[in-house]
N, C-alpha and C. Protein backbone atom coordinates (compact mmCIF):
# COMPACT_ATOMS: atom_id res chain seq x y z
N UNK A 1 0.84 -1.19 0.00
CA UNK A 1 0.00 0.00 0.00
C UNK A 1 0.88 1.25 0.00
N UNK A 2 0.81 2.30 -1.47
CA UNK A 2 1.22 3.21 -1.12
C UNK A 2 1.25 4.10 0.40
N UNK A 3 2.06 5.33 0.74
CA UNK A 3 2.29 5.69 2.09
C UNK A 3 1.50 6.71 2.46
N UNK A 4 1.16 7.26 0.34
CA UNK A 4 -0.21 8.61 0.96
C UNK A 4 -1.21 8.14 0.99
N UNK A 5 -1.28 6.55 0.66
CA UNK A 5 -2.96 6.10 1.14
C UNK A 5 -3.12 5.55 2.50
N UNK A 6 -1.93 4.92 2.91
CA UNK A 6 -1.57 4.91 4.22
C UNK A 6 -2.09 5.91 5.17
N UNK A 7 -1.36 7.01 4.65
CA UNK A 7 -1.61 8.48 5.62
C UNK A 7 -2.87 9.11 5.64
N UNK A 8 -3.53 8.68 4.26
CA UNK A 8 -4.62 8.91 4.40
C UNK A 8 -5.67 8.60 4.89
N UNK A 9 -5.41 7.52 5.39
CA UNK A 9 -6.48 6.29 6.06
C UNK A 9 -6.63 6.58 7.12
N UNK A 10 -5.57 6.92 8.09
CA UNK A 10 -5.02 7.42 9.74
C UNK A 10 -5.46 8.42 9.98
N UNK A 11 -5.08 9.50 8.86
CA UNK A 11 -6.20 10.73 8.86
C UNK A 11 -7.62 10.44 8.85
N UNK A 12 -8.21 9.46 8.25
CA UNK A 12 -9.53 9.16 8.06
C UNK A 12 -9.90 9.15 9.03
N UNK A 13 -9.21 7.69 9.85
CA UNK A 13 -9.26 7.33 11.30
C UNK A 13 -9.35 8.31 12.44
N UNK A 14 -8.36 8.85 12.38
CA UNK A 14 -8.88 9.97 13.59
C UNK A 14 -10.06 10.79 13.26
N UNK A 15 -10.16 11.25 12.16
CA UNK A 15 -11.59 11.97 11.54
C UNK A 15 -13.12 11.62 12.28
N UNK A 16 -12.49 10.28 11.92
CA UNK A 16 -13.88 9.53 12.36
C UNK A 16 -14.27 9.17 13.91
N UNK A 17 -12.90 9.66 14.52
CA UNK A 17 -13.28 9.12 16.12
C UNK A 17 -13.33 10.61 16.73
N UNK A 18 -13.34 11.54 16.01
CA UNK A 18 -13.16 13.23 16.91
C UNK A 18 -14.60 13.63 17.20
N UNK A 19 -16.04 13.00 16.86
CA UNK A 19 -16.85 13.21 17.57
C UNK A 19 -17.08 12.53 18.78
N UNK A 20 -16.44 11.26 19.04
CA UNK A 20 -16.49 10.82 19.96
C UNK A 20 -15.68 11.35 21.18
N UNK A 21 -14.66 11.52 20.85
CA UNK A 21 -13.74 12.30 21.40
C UNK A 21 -14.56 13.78 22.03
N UNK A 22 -15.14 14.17 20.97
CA UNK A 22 -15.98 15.82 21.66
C UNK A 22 -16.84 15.49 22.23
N UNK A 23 -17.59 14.24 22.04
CA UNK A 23 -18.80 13.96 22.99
C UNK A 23 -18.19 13.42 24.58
N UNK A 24 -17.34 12.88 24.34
CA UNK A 24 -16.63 12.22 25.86
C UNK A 24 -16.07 13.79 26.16
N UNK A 25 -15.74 14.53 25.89
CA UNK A 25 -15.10 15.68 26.60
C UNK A 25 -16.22 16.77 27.25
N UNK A 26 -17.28 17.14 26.46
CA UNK A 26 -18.48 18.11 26.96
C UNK A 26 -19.14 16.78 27.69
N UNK A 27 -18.93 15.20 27.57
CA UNK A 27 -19.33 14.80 29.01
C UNK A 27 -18.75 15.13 29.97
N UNK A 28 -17.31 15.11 30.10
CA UNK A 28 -16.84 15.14 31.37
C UNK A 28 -16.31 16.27 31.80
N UNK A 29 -17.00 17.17 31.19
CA UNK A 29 -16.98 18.73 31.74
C UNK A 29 -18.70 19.31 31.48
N UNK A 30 -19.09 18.38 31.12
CA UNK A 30 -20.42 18.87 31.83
C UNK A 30 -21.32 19.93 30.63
N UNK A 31 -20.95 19.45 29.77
CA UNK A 31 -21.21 20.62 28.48
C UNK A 31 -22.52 20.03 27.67
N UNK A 32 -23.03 19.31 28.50
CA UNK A 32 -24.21 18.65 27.60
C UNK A 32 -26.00 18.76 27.23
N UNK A 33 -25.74 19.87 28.49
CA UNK A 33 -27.02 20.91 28.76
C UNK A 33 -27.71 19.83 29.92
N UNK A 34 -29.44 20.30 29.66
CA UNK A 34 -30.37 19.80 30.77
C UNK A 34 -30.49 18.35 30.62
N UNK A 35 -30.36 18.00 29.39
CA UNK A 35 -30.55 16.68 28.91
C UNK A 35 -29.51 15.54 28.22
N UNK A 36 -28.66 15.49 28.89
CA UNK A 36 -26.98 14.91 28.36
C UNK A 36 -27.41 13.72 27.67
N UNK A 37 -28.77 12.90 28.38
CA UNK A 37 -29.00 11.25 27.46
C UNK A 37 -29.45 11.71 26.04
N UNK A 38 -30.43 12.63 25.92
CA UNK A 38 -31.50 13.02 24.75
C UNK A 38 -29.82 13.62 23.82
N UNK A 39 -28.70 14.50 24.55
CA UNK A 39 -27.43 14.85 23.17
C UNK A 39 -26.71 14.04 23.07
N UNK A 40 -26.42 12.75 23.45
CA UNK A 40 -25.88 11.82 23.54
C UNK A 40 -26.08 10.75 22.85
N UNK A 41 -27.47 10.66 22.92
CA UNK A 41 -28.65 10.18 21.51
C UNK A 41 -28.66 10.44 19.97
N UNK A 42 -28.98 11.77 20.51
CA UNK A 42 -29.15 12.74 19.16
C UNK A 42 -27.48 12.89 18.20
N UNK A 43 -26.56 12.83 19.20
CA UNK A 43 -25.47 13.26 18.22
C UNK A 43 -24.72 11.72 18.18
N UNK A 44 -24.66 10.69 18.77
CA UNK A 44 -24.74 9.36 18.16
C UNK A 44 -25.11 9.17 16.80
N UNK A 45 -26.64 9.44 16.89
CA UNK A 45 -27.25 9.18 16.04
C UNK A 45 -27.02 10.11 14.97
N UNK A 46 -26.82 11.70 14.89
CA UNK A 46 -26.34 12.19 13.62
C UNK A 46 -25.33 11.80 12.92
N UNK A 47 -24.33 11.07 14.04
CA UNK A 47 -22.77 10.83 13.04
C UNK A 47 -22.92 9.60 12.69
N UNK A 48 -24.04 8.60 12.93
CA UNK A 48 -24.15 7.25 12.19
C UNK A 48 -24.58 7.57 10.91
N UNK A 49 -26.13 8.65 11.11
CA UNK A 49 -26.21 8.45 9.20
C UNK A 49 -25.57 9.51 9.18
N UNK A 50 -24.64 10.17 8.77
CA UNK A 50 -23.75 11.06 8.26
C UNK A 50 -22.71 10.31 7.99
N UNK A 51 -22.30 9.46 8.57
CA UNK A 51 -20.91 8.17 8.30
C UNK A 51 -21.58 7.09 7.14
N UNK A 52 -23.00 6.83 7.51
CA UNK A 52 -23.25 6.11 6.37
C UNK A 52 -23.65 6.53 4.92
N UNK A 53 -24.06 7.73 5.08
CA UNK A 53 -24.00 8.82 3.61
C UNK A 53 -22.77 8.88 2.95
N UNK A 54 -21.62 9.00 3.84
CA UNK A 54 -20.56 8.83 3.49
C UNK A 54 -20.13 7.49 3.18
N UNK A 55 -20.26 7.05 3.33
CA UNK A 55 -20.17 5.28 2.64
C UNK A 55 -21.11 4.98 1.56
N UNK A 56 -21.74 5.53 1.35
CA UNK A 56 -22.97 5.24 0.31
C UNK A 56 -22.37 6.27 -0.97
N UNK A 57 -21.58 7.38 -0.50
CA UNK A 57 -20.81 8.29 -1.49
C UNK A 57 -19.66 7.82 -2.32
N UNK A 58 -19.10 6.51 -1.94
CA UNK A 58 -17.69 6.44 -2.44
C UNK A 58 -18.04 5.71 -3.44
N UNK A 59 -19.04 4.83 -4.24
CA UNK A 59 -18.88 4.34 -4.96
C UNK A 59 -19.16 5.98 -6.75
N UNK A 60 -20.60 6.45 -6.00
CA UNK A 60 -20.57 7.21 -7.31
C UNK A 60 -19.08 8.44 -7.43
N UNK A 61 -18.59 8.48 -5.92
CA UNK A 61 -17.71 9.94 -6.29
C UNK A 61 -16.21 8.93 -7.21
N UNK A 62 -16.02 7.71 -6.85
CA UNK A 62 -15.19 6.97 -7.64
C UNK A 62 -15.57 6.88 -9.24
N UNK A 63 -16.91 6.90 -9.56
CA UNK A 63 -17.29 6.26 -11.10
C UNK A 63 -17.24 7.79 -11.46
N UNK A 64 -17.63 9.19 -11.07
CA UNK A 64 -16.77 10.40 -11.78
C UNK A 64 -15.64 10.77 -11.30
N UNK A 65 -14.66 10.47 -10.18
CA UNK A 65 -13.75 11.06 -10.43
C UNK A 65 -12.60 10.19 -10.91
N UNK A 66 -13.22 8.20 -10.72
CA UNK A 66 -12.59 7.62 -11.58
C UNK A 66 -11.29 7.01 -10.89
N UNK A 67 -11.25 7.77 -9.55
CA UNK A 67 -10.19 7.37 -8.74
C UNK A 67 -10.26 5.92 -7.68
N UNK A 68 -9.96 5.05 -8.38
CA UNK A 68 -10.33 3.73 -7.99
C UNK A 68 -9.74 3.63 -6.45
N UNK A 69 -8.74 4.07 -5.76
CA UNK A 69 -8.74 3.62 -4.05
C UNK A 69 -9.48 4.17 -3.28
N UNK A 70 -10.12 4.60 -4.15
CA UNK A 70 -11.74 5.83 -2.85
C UNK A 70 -12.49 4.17 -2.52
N UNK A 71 -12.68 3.14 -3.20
CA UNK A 71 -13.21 2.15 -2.66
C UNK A 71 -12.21 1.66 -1.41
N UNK A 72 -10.89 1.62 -1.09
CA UNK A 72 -10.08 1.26 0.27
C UNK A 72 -10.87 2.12 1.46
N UNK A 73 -11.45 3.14 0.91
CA UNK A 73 -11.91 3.95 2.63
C UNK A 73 -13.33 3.58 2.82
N UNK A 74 -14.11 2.64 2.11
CA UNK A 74 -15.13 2.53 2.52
C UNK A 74 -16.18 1.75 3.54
N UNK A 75 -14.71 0.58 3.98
CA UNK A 75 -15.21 -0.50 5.08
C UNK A 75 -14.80 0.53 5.85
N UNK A 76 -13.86 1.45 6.47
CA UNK A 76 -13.34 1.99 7.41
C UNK A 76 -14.77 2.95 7.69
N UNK A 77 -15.50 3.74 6.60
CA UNK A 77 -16.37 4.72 6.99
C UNK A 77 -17.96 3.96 7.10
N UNK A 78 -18.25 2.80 6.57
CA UNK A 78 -19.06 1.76 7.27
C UNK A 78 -19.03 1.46 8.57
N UNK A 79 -17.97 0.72 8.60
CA UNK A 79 -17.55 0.34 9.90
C UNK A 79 -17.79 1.19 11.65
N UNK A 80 -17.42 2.50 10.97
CA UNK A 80 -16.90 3.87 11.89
C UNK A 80 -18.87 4.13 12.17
N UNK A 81 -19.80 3.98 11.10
CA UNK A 81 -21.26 4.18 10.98
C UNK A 81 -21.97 3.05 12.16
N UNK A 82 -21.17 1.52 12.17
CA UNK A 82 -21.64 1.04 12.83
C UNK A 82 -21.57 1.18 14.20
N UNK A 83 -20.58 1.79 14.38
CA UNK A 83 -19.71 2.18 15.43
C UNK A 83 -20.64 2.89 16.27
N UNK A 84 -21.02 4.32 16.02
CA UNK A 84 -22.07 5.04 16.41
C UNK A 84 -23.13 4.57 16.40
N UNK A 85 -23.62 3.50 15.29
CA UNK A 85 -24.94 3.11 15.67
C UNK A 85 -24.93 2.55 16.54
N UNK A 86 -23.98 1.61 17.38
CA UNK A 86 -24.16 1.21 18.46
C UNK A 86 -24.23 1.76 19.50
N UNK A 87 -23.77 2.54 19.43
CA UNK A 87 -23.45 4.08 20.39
C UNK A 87 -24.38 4.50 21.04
N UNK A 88 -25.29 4.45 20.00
CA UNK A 88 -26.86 5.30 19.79
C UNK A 88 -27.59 3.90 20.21
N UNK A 89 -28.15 2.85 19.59
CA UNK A 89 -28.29 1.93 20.32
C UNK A 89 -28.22 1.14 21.90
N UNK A 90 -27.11 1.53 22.08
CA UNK A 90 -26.90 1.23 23.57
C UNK A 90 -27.14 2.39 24.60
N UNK A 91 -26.90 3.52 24.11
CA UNK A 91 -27.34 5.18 24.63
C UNK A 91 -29.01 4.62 25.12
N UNK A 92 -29.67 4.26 23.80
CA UNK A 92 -30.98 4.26 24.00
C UNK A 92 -31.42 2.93 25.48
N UNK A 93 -30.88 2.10 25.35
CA UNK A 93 -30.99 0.60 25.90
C UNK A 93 -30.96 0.98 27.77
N UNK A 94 -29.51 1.39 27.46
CA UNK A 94 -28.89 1.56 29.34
C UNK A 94 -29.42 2.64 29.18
N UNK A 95 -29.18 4.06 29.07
CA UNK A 95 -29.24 4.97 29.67
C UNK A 95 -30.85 5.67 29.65
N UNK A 96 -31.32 5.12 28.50
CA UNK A 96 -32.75 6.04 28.33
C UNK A 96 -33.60 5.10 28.67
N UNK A 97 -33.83 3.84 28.73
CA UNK A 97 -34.37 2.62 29.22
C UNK A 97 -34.16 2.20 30.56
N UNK A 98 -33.26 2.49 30.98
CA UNK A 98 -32.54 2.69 32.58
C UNK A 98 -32.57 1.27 33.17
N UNK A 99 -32.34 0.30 32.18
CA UNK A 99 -32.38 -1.17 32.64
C UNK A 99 -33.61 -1.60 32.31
N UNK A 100 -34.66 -1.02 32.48
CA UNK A 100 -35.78 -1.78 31.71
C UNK A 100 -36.22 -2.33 30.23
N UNK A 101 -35.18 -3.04 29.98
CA UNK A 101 -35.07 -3.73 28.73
C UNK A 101 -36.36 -4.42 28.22
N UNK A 102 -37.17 -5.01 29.27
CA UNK A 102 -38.54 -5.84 28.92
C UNK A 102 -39.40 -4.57 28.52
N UNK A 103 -38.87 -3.46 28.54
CA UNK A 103 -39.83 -2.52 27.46
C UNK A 103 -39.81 -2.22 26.20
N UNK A 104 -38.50 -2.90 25.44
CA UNK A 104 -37.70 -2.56 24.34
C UNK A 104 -38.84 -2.78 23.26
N UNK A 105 -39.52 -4.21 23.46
CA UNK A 105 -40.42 -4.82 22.57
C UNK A 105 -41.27 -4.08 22.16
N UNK A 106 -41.90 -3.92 23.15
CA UNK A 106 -43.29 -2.89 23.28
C UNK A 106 -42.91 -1.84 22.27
N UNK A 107 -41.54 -0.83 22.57
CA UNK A 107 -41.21 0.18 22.19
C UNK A 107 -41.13 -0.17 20.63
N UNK A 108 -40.75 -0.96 20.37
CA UNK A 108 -40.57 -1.39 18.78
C UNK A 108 -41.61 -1.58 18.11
N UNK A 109 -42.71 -2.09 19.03
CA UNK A 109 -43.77 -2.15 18.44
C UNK A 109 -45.06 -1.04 17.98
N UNK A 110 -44.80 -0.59 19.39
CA UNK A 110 -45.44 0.66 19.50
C UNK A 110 -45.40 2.13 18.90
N UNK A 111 -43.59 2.50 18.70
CA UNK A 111 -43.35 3.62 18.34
C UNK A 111 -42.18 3.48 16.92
N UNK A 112 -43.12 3.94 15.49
CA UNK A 112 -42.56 3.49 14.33
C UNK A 112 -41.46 4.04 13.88
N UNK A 113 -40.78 5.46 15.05
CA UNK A 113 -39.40 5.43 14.40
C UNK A 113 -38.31 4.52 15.32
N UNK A 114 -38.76 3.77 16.19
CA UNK A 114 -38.08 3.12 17.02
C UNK A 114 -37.83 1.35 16.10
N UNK A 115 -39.04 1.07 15.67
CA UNK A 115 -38.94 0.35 15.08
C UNK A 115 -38.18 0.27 13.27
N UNK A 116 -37.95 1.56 12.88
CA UNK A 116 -37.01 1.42 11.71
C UNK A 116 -35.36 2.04 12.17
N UNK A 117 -35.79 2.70 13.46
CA UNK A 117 -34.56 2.81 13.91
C UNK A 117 -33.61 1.37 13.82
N UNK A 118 -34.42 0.43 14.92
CA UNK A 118 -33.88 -1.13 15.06
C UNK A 118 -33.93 -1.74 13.91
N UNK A 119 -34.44 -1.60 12.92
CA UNK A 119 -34.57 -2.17 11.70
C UNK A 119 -33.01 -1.71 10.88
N UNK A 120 -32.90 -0.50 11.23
CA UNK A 120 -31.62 -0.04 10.25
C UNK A 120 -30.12 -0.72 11.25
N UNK A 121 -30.56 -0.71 12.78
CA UNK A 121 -28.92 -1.37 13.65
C UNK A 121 -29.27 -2.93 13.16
N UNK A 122 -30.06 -3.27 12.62
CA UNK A 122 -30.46 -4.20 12.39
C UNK A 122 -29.72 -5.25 11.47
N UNK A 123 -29.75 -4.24 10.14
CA UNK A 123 -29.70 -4.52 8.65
C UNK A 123 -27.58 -4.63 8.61
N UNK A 124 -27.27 -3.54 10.15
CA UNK A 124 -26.38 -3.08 9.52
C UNK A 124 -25.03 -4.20 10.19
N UNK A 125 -25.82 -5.01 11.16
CA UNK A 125 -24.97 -5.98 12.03
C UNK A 125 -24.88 -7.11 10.80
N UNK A 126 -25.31 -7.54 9.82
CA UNK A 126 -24.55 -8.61 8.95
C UNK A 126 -23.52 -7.93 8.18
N UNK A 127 -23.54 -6.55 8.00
CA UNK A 127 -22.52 -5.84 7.34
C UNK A 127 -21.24 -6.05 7.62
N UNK A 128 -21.32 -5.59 9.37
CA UNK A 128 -20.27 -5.14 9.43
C UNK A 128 -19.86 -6.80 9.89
N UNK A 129 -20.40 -7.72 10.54
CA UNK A 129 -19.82 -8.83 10.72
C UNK A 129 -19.27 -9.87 9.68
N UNK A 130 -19.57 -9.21 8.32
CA UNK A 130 -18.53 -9.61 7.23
C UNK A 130 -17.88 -9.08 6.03
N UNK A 131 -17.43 -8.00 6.99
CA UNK A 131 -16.75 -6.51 6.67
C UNK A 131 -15.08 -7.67 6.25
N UNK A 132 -15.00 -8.47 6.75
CA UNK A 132 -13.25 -8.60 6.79
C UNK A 132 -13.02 -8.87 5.26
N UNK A 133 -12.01 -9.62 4.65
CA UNK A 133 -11.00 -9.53 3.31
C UNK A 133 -11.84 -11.56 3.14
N UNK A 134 -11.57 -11.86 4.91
CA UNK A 134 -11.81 -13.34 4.58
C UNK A 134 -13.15 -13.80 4.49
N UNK A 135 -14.45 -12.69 4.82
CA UNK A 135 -15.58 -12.99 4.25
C UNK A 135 -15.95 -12.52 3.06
N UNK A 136 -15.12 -11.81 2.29
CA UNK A 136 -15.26 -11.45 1.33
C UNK A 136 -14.81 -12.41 0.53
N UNK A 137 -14.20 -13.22 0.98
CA UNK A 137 -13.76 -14.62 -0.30
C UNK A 137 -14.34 -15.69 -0.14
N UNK A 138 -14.68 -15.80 1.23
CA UNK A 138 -15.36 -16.91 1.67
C UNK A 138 -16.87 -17.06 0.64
N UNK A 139 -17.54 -15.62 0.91
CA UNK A 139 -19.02 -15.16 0.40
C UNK A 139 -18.98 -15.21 -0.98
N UNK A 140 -17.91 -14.64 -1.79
CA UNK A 140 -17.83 -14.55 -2.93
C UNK A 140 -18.91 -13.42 -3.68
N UNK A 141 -19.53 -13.89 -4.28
CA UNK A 141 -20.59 -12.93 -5.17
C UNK A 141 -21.62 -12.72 -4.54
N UNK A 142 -21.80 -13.75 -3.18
CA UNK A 142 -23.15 -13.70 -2.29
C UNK A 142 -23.08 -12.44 -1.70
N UNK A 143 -21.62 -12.07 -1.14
CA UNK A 143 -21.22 -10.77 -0.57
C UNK A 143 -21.72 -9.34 -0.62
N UNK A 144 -21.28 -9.41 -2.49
CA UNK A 144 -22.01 -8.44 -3.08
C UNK A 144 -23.82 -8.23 -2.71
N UNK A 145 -24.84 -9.20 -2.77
CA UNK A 145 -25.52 -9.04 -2.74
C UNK A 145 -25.59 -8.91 -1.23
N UNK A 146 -25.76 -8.90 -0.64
CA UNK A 146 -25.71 -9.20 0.76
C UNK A 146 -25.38 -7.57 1.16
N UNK A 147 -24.04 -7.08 0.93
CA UNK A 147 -24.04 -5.70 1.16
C UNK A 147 -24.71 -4.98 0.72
N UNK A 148 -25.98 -4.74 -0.42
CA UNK A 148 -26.88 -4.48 -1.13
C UNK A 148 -27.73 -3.86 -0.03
N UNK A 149 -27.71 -4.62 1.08
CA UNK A 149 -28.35 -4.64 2.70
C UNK A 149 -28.22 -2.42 2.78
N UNK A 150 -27.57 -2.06 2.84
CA UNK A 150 -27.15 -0.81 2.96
C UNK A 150 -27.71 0.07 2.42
N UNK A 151 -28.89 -0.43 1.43
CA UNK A 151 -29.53 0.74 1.16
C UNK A 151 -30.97 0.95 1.58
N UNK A 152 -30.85 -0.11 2.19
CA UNK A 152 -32.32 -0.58 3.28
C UNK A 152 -31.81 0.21 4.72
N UNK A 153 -30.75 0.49 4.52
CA UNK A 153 -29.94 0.71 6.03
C UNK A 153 -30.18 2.60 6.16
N UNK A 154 -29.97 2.89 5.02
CA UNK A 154 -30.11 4.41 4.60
C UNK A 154 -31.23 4.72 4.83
N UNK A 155 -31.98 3.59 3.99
CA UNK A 155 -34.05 4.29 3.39
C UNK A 155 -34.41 4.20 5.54
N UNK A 156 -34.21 3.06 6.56
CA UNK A 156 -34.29 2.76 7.87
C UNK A 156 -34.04 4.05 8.49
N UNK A 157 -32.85 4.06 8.70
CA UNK A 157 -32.20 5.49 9.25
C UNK A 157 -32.47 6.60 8.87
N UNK A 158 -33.27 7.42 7.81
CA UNK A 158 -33.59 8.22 7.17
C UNK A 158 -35.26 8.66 7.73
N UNK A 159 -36.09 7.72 7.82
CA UNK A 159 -37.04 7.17 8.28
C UNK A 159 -37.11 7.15 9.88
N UNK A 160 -35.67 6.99 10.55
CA UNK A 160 -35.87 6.83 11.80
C UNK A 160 -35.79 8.66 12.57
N UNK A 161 -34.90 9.11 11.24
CA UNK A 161 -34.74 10.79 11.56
C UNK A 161 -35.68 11.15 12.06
N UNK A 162 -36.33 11.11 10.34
CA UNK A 162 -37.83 11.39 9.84
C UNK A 162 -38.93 11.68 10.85
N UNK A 163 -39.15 10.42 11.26
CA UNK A 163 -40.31 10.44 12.16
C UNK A 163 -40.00 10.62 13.80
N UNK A 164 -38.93 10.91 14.06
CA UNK A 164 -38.16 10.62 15.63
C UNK A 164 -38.70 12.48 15.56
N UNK A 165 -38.06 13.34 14.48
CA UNK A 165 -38.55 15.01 14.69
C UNK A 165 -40.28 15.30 14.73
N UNK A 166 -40.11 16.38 15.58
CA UNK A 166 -41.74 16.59 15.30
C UNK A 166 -42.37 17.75 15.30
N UNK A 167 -40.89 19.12 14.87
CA UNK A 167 -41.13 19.93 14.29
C UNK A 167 -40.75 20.49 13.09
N UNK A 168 -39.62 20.79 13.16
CA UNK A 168 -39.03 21.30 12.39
C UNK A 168 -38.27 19.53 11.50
N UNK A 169 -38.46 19.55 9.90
CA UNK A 169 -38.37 18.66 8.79
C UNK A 169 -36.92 18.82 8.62
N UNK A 170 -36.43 20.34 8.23
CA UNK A 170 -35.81 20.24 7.46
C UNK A 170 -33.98 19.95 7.23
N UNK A 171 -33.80 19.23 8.50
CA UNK A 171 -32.50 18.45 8.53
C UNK A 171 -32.75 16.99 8.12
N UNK A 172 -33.62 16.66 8.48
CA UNK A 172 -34.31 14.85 8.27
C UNK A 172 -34.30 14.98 6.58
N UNK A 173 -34.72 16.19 6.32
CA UNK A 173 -35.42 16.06 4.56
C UNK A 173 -34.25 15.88 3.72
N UNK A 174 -33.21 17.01 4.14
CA UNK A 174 -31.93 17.34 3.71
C UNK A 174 -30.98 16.14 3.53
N UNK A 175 -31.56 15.25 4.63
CA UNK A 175 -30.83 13.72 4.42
C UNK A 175 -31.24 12.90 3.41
N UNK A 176 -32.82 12.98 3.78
CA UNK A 176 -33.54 12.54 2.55
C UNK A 176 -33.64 12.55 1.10
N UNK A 177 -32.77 13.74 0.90
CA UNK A 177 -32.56 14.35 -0.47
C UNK A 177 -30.79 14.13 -0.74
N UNK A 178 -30.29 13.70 0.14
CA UNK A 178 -28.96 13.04 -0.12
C UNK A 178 -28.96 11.72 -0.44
N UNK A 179 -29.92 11.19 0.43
CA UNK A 179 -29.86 9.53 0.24
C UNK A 179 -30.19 9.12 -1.34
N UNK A 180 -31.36 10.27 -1.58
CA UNK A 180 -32.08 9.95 -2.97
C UNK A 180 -31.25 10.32 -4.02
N UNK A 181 -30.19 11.26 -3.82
CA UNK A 181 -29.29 11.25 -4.87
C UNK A 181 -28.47 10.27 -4.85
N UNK A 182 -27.76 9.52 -3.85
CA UNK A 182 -26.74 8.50 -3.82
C UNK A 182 -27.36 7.60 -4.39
N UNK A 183 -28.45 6.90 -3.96
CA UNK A 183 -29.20 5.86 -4.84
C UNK A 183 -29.43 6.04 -6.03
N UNK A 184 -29.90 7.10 -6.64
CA UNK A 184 -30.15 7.31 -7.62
C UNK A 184 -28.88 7.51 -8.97
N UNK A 185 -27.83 7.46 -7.95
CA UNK A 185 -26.48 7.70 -9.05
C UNK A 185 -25.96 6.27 -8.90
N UNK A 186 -26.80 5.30 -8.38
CA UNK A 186 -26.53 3.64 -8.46
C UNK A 186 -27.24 3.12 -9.86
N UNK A 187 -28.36 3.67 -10.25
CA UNK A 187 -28.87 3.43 -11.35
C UNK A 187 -28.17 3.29 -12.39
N UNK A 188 -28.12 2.08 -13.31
CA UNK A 188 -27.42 2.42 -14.59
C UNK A 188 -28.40 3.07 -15.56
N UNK A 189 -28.32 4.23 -15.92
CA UNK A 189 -29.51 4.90 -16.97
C UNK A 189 -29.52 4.35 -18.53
N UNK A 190 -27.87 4.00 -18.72
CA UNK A 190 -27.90 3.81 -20.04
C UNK A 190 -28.72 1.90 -20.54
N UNK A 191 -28.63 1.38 -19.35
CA UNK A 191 -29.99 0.26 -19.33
C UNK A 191 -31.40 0.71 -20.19
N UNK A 192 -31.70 1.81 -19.27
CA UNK A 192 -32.92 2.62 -19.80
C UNK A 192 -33.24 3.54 -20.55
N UNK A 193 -32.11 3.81 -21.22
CA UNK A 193 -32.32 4.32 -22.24
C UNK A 193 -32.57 3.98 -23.53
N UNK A 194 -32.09 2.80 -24.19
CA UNK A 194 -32.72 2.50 -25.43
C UNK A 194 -34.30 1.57 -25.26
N UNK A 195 -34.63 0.94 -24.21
CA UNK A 195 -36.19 0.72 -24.07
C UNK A 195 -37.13 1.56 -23.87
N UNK A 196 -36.32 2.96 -23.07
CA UNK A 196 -37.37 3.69 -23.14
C UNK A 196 -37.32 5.01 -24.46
N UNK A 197 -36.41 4.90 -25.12
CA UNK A 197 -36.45 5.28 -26.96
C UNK A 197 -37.33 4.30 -27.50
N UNK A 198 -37.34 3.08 -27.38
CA UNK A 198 -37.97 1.94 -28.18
C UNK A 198 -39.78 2.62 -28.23
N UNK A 199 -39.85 2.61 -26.92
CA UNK A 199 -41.82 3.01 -26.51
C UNK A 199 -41.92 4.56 -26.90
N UNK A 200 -41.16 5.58 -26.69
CA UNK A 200 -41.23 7.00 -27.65
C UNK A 200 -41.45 6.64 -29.14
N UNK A 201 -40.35 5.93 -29.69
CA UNK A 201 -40.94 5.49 -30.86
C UNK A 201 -41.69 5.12 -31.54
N UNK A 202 -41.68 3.87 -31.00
CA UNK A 202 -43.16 2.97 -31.15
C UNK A 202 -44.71 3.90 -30.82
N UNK A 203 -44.49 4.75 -29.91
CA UNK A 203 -45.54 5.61 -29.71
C UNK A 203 -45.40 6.70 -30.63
N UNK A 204 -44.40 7.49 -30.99
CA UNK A 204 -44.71 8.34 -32.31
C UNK A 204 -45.23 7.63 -33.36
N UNK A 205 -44.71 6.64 -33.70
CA UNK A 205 -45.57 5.78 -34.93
C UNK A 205 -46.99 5.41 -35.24
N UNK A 206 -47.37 4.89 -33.55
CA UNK A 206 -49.02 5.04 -33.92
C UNK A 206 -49.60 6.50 -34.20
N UNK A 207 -48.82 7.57 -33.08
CA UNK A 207 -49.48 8.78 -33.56
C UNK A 207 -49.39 9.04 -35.28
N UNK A 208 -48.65 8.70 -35.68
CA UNK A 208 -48.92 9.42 -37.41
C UNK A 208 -49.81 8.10 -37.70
């Protein structure tokens, strides 16, 4: 491995652990306001889907800028997504649940961004548990499909924003309108483009 992709990775690495780092520090100085579980929650949970937007980015920013090792940083910024989701996950479990775990169910059942919340830590635990080089050979092509999982993980988490706010939209939407571009630059268009010339055609023809 070259040494500036090296360096670049380490840089990544710390990148990715400096909110944690700021959240453990305004804990232990007390910087977290009236409600330290509810920012502890909340900013868990922003840097999971913000880490996973960012993982969902490297394949289209590679197919225009063409720079094929942007795929090396992308288990690291997965990974770093699951990271926080657990964060946020277990935030919710111990600290906002306060040990009463036999309510979790209920809660999943009952309250529907709780339930795509768990749906997205959900989707995202086969990911990362065959994140390594040796399930990737082991799995083979199953792999591929299998990580496919991730965009169920996005539409979940997007959804869990979504409906978790209950005034103000327009950070949840803003995600929403990221996710829909990343997916949407997964599309191959040029698939759809000569079938859907074929039916323009075929439909100008009956018109004359």
């Amino acid at each position: 491995m070259p040494m500036r992709i090296r360096v670049s990775k380490l840089a990544l690495f710390a990148a990715c652990l400096l909110p944690l780092a700021w959240l453990l520090a305004d804990t232990l100085y007390g910087q977290l306001g009236a409600d330290p579980v509810q920012q502890i929650t909340h900013r868990s949970g922003d840097w999971t889907l913000r880490l996973l937007l960012a993982t969902l980015a490297v394949t289209p920013l590679r197919r225009i800028t063409g720079y094929n090792p942007l795929i090396g940083y992308r288990r690291m910024l997965g990974l770093f997504a699951f990271f926080y989701a657990c964060l946020h996950f277990a935030t919710y479990l111990i600290l906002d649940l306060g040990g009463f775990w036999s309510e979790i169910g209920a809660d999943i059942i009952k309250r529907p961004f709780i339930t795509v919340g768990f749906l997205a830590w959900l989707s995202m635990l086969p990911l990362a548990l065959t994140s390594t080089r040796a399930m990737v050979r082991r799995l083979g092509r199953r792999w591929q499909l299998l990580h496919r999982l991730i965009y169920a993980t996005g539409i979940f988490a997007v959804l869990h924003f979504l409906w978790l706010v209950k005034a103000d939209h327009s950070e949840p939407l803003l995600y929403a309108a990221i996710l829909t571009v990343l997916l949407g630059a997964r599309i191959d268009w040029r698939r759809w483009r000569r079938p859907l010339a074929r039916i323009g055609a075929s439909g100008s023809k009956r018109g004359n």
